[in-house]
Protein backbone atom coordinates (compact mmCIF):
# COMPACT_ATOMS: atom_id res chain seq x y z
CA UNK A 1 0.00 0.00 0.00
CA UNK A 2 1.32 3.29 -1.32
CA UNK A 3 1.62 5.94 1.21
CA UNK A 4 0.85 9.41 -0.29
CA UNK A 5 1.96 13.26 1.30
CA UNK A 6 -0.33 13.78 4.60
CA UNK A 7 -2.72 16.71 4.63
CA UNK A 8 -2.47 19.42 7.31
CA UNK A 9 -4.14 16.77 9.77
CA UNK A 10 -1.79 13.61 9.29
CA UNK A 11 -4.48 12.24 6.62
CA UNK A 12 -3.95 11.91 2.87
CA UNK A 13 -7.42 11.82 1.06
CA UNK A 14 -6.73 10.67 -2.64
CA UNK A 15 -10.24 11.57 -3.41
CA UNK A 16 -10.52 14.88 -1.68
CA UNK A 17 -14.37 14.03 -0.63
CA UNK A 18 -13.31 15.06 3.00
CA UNK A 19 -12.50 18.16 1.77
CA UNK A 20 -15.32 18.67 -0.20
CA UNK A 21 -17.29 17.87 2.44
CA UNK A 22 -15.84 19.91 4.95
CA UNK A 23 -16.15 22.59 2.48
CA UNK A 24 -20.10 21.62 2.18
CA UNK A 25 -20.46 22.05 6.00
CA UNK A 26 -18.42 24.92 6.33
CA UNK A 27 -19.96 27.34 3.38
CA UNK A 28 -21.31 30.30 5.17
CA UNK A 29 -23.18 31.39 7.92
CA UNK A 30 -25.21 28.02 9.06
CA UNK A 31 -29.17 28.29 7.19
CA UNK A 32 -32.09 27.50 9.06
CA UNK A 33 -34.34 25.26 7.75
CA UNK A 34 -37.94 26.63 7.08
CA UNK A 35 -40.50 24.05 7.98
CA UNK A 36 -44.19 24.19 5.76
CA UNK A 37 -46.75 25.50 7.51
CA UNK A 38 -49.34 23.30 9.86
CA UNK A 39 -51.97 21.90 7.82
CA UNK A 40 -54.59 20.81 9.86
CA UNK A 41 -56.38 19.12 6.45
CA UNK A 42 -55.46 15.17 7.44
CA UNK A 43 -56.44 16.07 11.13
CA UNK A 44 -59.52 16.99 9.67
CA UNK A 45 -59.90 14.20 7.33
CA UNK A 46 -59.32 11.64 10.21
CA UNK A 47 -62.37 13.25 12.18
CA UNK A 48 -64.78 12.99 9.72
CA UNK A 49 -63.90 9.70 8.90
CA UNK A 50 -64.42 8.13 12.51
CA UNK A 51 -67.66 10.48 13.42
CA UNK A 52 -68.83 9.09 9.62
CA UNK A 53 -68.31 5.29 10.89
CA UNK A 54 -70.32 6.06 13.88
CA UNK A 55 -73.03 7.18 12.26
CA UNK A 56 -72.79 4.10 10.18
CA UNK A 57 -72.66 1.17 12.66
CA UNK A 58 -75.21 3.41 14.56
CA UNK A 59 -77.44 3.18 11.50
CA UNK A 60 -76.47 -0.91 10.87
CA UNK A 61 -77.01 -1.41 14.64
CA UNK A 62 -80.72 0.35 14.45
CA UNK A 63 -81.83 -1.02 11.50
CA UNK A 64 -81.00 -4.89 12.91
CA UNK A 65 -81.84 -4.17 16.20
CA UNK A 66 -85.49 -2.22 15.73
């Protein structure tokens, strides 16, 4: 195994990912990630759904019962 010239830290990277991604983590000031907005339309959705099957085995359980 070929032993190549260290870098500044004592570790030769033939590639130079390291310092491409040291260069990714290091560009600029750090950026905060925006999140989306709350959507409160599967919240909803879920709701509905359960007060809708209720209604339905209430209906089911009338009809067979009365």
């Amino acid at each position: 195994m070929a032993h190549n010239t260290p870098g500044p830290e004592g570790n030769y990277d033939p590639a130079g990912s390291t310092q491409m991604f040291r260069a990714f983590v290091d560009d600029g000031a750090p950026r905060r990630r925006q999140e989306p907005p709350a959507r409160s339309g599967p919240r909803v959705g879920l709701i509905a759904g359960v007060v809708l099957a209720l209604v339905v085995v209430a209906a089911v359980a009338w009809l067979a019962l009365g």
